[in-house]
C-alpha atoms as a PDB file:
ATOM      1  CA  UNK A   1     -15.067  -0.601  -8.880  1.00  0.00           C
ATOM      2  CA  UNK A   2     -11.199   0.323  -9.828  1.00  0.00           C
ATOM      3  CA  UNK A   3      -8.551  -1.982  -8.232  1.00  0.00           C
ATOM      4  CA  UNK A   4      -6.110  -0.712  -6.200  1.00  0.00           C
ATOM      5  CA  UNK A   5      -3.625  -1.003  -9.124  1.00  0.00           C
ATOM      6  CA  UNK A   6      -5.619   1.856 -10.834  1.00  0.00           C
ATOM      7  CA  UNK A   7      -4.634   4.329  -8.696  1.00  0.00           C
ATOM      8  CA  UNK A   8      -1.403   5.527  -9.928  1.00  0.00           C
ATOM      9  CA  UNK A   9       1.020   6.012  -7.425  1.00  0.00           C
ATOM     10  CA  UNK A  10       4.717   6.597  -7.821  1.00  0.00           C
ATOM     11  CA  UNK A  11       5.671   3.610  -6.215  1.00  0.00           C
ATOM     12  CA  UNK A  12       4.113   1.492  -9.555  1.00  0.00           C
ATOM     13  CA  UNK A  13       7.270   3.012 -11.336  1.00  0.00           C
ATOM     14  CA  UNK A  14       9.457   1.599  -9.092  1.00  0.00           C
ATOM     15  CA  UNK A  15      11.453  -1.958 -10.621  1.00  0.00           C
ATOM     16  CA  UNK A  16      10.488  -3.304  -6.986  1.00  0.00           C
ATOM     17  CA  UNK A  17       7.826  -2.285  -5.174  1.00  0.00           C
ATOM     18  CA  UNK A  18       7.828  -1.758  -1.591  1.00  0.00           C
ATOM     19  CA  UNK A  19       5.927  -4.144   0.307  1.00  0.00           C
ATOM     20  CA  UNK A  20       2.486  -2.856   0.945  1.00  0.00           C
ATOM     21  CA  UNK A  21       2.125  -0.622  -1.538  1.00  0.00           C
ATOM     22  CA  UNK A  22      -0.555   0.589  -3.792  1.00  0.00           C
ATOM     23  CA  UNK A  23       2.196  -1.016  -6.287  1.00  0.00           C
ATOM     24  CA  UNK A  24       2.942  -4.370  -4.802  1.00  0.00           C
ATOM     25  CA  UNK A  25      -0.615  -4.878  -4.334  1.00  0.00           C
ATOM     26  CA  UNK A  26      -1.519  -4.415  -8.085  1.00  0.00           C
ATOM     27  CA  UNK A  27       1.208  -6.614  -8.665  1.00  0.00           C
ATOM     28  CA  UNK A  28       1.081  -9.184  -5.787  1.00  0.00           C
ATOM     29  CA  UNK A  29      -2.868  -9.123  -4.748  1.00  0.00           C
ATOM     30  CA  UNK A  30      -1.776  -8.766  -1.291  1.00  0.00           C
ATOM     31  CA  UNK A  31      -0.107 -12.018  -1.736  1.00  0.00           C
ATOM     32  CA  UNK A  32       3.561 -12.636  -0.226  1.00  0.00           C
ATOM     33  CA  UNK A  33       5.938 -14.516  -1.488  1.00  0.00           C
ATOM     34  CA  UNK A  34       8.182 -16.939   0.892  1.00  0.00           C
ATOM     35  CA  UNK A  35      11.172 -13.872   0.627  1.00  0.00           C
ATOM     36  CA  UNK A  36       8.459 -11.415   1.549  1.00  0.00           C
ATOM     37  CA  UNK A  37       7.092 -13.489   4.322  1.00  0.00           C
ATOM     38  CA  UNK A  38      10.655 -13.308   5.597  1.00  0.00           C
ATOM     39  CA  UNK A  39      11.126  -9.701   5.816  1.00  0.00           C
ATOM     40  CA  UNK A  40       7.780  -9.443   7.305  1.00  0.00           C
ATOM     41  CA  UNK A  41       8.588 -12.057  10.228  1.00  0.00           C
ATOM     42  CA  UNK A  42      12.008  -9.734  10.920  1.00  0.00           C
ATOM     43  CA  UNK A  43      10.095  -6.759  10.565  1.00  0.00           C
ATOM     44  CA  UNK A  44       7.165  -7.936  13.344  1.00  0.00           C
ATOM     45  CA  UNK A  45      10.038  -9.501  15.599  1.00  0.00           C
ATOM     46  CA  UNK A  46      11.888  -6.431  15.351  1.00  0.00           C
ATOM     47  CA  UNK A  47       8.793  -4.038  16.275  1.00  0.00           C
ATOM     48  CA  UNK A  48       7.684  -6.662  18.946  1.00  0.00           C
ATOM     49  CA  UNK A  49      11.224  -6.619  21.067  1.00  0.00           C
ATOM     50  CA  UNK A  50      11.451  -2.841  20.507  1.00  0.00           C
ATOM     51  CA  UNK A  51       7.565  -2.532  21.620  1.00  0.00           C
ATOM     52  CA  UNK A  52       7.996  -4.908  24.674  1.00  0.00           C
ATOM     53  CA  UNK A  53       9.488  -3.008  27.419  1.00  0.00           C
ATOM     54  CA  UNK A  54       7.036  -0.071  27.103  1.00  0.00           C
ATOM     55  CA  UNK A  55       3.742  -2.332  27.172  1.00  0.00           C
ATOM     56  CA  UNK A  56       5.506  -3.987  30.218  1.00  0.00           C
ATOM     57  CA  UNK A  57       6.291  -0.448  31.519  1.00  0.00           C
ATOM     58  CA  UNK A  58       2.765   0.475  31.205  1.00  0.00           C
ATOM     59  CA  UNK A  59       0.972  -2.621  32.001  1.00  0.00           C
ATOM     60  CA  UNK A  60       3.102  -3.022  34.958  1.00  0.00           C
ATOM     61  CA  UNK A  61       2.942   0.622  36.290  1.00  0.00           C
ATOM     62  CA  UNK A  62       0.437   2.480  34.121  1.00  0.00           C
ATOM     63  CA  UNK A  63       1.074   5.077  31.491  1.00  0.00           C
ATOM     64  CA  UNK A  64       3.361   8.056  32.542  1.00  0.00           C
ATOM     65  CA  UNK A  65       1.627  11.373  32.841  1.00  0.00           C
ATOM     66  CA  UNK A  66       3.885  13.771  30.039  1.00  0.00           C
ATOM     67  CA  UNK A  67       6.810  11.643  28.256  1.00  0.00           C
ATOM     68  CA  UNK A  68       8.006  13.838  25.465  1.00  0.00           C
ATOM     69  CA  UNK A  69       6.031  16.952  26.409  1.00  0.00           C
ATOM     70  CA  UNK A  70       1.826  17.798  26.375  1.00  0.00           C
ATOM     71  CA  UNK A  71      -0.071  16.641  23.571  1.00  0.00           C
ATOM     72  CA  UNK A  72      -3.899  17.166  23.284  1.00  0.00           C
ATOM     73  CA  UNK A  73      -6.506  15.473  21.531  1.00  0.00           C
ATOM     74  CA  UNK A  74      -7.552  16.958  18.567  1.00  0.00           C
ATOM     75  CA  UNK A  75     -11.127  16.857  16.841  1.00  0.00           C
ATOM     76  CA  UNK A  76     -11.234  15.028  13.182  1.00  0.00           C
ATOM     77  CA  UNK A  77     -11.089  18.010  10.492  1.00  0.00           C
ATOM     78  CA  UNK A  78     -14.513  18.975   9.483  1.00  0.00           C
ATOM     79  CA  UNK A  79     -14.867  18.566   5.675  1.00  0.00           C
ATOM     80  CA  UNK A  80     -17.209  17.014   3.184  1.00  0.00           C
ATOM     81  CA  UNK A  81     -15.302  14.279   2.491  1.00  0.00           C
ATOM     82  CA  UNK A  82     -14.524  13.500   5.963  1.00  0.00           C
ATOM     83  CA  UNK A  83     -17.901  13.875   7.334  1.00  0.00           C
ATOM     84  CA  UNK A  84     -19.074  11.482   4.385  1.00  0.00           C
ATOM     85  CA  UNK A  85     -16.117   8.715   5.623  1.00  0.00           C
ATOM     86  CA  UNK A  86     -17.435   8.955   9.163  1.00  0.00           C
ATOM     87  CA  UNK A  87     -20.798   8.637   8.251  1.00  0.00           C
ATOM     88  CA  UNK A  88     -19.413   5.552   5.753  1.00  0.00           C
ATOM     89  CA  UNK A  89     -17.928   3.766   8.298  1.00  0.00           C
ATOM     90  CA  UNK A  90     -20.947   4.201  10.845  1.00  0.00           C
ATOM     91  CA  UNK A  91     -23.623   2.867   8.792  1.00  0.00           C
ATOM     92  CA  UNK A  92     -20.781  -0.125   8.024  1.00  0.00           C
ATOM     93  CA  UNK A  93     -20.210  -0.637  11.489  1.00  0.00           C
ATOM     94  CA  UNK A  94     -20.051  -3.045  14.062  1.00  0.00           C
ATOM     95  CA  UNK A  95     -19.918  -0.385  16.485  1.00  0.00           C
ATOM     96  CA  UNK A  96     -16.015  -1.582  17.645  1.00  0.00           C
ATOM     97  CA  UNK A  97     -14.477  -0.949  14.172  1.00  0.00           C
ATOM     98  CA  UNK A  98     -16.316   2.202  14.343  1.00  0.00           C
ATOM     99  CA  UNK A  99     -14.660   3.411  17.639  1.00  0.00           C
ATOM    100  CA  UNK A 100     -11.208   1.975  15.918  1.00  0.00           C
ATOM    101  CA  UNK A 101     -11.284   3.853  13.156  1.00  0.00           C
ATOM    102  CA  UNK A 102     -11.800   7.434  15.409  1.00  0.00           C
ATOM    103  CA  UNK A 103      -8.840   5.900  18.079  1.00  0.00           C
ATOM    104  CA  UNK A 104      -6.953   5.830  14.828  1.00  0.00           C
ATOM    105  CA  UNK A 105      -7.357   9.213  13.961  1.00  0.00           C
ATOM    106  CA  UNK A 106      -6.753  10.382  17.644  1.00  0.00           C
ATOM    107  CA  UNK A 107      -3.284   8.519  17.672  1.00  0.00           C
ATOM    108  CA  UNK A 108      -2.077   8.912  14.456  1.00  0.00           C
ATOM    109  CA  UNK A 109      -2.730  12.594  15.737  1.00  0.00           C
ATOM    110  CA  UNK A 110      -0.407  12.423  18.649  1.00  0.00           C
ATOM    111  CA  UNK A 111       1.970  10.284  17.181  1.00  0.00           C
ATOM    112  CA  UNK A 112       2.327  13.377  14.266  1.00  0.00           C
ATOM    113  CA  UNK A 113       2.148  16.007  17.204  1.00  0.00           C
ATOM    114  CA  UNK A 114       4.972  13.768  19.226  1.00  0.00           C
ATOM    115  CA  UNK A 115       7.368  13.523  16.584  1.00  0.00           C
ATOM    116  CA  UNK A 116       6.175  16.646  14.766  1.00  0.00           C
ATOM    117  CA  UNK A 117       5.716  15.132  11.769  1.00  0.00           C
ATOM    118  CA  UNK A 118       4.046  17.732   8.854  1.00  0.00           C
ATOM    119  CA  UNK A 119       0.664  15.935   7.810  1.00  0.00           C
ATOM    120  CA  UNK A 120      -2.168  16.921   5.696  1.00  0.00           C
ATOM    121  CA  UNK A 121      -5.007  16.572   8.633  1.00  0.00           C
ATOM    122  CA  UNK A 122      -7.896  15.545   5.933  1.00  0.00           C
ATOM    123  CA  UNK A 123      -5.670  13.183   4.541  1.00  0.00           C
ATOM    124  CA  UNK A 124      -4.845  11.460   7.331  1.00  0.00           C
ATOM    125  CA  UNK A 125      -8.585  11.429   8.777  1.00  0.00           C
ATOM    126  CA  UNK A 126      -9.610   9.786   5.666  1.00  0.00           C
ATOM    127  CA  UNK A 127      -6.923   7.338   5.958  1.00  0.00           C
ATOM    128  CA  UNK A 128      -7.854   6.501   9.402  1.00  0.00           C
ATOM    129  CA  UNK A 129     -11.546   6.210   9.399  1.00  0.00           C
ATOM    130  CA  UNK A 130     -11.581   4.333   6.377  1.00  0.00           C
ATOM    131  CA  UNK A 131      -8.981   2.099   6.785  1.00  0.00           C
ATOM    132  CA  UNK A 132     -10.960  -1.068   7.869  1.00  0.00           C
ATOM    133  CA  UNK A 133     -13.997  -0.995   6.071  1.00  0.00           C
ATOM    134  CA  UNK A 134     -13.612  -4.199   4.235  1.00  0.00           C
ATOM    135  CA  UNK A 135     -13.594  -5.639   7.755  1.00  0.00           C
ATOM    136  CA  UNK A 136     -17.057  -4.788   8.153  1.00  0.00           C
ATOM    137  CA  UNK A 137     -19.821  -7.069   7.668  1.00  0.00           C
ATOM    138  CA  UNK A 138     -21.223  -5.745   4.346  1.00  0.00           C
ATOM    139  CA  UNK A 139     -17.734  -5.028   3.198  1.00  0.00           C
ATOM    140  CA  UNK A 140     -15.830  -8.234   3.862  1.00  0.00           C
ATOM    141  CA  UNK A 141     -13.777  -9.148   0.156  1.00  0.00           C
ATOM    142  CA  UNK A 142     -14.719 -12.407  -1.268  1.00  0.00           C
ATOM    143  CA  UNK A 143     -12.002 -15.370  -1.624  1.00  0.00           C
ATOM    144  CA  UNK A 144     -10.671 -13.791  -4.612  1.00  0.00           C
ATOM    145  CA  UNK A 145      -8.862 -10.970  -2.678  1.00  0.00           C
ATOM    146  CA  UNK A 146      -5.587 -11.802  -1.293  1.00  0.00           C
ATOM    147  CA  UNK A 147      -5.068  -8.977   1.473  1.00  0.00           C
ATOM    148  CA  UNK A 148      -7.858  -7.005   3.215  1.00  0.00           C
ATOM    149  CA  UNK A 149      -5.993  -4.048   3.427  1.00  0.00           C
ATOM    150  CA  UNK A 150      -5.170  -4.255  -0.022  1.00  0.00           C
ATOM    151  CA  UNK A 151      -8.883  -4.700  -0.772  1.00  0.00           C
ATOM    152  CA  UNK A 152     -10.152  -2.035   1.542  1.00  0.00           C
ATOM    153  CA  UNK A 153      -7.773   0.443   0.199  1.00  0.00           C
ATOM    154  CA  UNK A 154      -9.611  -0.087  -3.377  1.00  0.00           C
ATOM    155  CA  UNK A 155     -12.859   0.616  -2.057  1.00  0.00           C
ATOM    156  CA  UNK A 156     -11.972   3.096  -0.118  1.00  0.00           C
ATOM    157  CA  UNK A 157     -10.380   4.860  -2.684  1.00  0.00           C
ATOM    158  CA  UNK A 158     -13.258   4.369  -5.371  1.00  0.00           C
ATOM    159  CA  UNK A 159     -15.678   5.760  -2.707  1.00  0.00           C
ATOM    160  CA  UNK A 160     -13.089   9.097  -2.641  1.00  0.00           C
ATOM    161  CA  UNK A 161     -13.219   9.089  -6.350  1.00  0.00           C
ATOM    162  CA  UNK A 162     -16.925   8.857  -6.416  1.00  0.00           C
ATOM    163  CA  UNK A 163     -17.096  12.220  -4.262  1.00  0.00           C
ATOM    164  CA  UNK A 164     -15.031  14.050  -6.868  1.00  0.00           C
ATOM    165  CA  UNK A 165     -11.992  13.792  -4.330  1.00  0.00           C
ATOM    166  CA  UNK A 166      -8.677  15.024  -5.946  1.00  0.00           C
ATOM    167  CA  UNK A 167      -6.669  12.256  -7.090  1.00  0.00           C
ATOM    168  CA  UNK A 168      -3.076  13.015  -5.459  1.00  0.00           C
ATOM    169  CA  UNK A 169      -5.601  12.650  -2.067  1.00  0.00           C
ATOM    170  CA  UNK A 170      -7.298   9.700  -3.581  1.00  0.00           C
ATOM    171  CA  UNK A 171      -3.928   8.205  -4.206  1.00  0.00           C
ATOM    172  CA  UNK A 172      -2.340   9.189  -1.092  1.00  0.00           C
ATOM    173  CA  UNK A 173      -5.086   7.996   1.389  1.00  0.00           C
ATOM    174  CA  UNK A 174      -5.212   4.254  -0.887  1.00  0.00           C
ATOM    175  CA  UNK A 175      -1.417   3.734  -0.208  1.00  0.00           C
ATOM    176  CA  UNK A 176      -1.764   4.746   3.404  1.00  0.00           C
ATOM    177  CA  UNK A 177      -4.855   1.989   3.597  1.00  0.00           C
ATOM    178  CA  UNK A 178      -2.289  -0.480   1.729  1.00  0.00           C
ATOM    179  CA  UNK A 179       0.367   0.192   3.887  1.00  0.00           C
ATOM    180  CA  UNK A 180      -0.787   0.448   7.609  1.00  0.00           C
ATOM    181  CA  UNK A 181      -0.894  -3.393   8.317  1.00  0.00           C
ATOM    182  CA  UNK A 182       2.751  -3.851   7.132  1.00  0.00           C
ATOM    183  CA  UNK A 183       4.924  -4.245  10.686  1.00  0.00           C
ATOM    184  CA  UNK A 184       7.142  -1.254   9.077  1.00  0.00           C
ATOM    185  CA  UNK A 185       6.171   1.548   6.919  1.00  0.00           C
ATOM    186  CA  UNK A 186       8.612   4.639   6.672  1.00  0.00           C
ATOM    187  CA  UNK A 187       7.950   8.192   6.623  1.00  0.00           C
ATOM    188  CA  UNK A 188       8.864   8.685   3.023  1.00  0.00           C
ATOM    189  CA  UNK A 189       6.929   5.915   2.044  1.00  0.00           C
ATOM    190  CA  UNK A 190       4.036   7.487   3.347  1.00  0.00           C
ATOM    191  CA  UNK A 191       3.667  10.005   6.061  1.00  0.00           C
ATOM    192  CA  UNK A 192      -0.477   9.134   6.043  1.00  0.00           C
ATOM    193  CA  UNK A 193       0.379   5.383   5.920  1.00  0.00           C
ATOM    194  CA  UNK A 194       3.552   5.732   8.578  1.00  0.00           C
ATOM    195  CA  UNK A 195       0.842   7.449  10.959  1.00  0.00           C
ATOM    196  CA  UNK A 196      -1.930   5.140  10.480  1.00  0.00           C
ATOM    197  CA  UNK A 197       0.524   2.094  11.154  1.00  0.00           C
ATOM    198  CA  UNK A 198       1.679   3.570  14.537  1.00  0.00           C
ATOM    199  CA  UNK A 199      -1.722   4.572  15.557  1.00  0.00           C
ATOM    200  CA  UNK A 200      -3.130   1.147  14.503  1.00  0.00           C
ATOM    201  CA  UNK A 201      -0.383  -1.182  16.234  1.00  0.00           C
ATOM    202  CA  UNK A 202      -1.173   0.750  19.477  1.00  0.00           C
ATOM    203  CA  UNK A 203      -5.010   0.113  19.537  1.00  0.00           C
ATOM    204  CA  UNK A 204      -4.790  -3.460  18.310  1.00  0.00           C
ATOM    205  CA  UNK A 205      -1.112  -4.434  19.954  1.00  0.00           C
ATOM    206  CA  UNK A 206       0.210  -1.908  22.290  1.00  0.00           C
ATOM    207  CA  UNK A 207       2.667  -1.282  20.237  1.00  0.00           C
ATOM    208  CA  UNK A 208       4.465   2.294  21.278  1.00  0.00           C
ATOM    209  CA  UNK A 209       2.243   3.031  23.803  1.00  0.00           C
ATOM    210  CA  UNK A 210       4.801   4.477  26.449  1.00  0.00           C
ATOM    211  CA  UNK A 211       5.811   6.948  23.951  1.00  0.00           C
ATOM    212  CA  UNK A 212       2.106   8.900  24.812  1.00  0.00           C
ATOM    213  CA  UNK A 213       0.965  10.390  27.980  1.00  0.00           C
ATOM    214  CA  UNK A 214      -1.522   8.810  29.911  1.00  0.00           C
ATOM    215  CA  UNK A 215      -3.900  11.509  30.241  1.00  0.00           C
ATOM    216  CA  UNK A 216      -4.008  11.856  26.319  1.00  0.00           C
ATOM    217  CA  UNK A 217      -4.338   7.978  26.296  1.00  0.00           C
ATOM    218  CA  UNK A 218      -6.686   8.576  28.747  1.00  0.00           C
ATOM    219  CA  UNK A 219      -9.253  11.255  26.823  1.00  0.00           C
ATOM    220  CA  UNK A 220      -9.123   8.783  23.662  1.00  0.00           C
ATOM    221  CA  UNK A 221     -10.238   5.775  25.639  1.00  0.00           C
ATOM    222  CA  UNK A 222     -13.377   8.173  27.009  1.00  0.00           C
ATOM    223  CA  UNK A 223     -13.824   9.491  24.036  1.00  0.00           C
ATOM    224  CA  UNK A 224     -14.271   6.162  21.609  1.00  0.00           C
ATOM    225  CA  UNK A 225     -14.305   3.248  24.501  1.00  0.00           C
ATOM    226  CA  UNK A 226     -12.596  -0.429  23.467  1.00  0.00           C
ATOM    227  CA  UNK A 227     -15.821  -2.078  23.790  1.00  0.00           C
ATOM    228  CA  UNK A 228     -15.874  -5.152  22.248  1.00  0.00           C
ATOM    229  CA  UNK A 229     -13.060  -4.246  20.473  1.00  0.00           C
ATOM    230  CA  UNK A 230     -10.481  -6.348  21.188  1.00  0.00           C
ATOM    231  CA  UNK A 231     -13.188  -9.850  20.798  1.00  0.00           C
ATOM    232  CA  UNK A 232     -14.040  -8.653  17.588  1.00  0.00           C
ATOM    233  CA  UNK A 233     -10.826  -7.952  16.261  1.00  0.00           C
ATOM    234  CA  UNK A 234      -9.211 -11.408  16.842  1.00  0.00           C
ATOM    235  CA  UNK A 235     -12.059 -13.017  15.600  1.00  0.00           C
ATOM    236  CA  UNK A 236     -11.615 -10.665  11.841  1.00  0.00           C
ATOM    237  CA  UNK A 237      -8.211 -11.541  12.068  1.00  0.00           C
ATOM    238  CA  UNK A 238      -8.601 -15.265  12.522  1.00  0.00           C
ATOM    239  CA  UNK A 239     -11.194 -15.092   9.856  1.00  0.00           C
ATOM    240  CA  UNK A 240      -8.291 -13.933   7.481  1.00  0.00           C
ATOM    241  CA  UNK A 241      -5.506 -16.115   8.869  1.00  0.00           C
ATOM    242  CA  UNK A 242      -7.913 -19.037   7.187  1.00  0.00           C
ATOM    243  CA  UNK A 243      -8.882 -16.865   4.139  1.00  0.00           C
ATOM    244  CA  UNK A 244      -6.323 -15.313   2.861  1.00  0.00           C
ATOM    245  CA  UNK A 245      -3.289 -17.610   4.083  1.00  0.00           C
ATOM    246  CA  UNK A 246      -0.491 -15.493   2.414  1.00  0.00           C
ATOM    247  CA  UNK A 247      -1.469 -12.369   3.390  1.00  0.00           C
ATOM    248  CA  UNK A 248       0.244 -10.118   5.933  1.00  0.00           C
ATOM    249  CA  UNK A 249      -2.812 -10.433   8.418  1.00  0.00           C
ATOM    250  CA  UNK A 250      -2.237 -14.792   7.982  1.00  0.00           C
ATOM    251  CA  UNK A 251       1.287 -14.592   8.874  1.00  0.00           C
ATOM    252  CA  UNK A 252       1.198 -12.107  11.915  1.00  0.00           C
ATOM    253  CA  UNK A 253      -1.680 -13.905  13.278  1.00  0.00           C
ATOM    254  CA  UNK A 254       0.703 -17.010  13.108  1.00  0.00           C
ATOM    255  CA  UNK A 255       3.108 -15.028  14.627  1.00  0.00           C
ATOM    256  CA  UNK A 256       1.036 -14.407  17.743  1.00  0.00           C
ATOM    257  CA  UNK A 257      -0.847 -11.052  17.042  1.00  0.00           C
ATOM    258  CA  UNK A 258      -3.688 -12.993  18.673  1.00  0.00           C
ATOM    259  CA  UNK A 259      -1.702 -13.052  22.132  1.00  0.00           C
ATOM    260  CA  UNK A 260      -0.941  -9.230  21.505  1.00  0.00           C
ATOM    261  CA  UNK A 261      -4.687  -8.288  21.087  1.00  0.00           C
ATOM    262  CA  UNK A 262      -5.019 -10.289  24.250  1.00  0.00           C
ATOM    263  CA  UNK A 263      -2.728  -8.315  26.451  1.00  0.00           C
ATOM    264  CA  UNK A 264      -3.046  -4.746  25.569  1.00  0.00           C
ATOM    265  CA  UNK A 265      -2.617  -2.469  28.100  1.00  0.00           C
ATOM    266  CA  UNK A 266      -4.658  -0.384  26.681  1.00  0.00           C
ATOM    267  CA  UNK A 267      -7.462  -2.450  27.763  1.00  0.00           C
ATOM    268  CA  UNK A 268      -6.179  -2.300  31.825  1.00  0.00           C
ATOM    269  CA  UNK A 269      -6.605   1.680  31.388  1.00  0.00           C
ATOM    270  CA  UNK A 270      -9.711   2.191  29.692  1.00  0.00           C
ATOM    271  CA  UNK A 271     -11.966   3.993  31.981  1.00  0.00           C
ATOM    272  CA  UNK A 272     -15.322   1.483  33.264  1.00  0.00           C
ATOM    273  CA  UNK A 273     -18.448   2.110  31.768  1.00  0.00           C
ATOM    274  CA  UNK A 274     -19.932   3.894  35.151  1.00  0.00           C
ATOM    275  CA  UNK A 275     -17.309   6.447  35.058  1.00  0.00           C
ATOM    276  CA  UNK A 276     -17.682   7.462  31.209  1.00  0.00           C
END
């Protein structure tokens, strides 16, 4: 199976790669060094105070109905290669990553629609649904790997490769994977991976969720339910915090992602199981 690093991407020309990169990754294994653990302390502190008055809007008083204007849910495009992800991450499971990866998609959707941001749609499906896969059982990296994200974008881009996928999407859904758990990622970075990090820091943290409507929050959550979500989540990411102690997953989970996870609000508006 190819490493991350053998996926060329432009950022490998680059004297210093940006953290979270396809680049950084070949170079650092998903390993931080004390300077990088820095910037991604101020990066999560700065996300977290910018993040906290609309999770205490919402958890407070509920989502609003239309900030920024309608936005609609939108179904996953139907392609070989995404139909073959889906089906990739369903067999993978547990059942909660499964229902992550599709709230993924639906966000990263609205966040693109909200801020009306030009994506590739198969792109950013593929980015989405395969983004965790080496947190699934069958798919968890050994103690070699220093980042799961890291890891997880290798295999999910040697899976794209292995169904003839072209390689500008091959490399362009691996940096997105790379990228998403970074508390930053920019929009010419990555548009796939600066989608994928919003939609991600909403299901797992909150993070931004004012900035959608509640009835579109609303569909998701009846659409793929949090079930056991949030449980199985902290327990992956404590699992990493004592694996991989210099990755980015280690150091936010030291930083309190763990209370975040706790306090969602996206867990307060998720519709019970008799009204689904």
């Amino acid at each position: 199976m190819p490493s991350p690093g053998a996926i060329h991407s432009p950022a490998i020309r680059a004297s210093r790669p940006v953290l979270g990169t396809l680049a950084w990754g070949q170079l650092r294994g998903g390993r931080s060094t004390v300077k990088e653990q820095f910037t991604i302390a101020r990066q999560a502190t700065h996300a977290q105070l910018a993040a906290m008055p609309g999770i205490l809007r919402v958890a407070l008083f509920g989502p609003l109905n239309e900030p920024g204007g309608p936005l609609a849910y939108r179904p996953p495009p139907d392609t070989a290669l995404t139909r073959d992800a889906l089906e990739q991450v369903t067999e993978a499971g547990p059942a909660p990553l499964v229902g992550h990866a599709l709230r993924c998609w639906c966000f990263a959707d609205l966040f693109a629609q909200r801020d009306s941001v030009s994506v590739d749609p198969e792109a950013l499906c593929l980015s989405c649904l395969l983004h965790d896969l080496s947190l699934a059982d069958n798919r968890r990296p050994d103690a070699s790997a220093g980042c799961f994200a890291v890891h997880g974008a290798g295999v999910a881009t040697a899976h794209l490769e292995a169904m003839g996928a072209d390689q500008p999407l091959v490399t362009r859904v691996g940096e997105a994977i790379s990228l998403h758990f970074s508390p930053r990622v920019e929009l010419d970075v990555s548009v796939e991976g600066h989608l994928l990090q919003a939609a991600a820091y909403l299901d797992t943290a909150g993070f931004r969720i004012a900035q959608l409507p509640g009835s579109a929050l609303r569909d998701v959550l009846s659409r793929h339910p949090r079930d056991g979500f949030t449980d199985l989540f902290t327990g992956r990411m404590r699992e990493e915090a004592r694996a991989r102690p210099r990755s980015r997953a280690a150091l936010l989970w030291h930083l309190g992602s763990g209370l975040a996870l706790k306090t969602n609000p996206l867990d307060r508006i998720s519709p019970p199981k008799h009204l689904r």
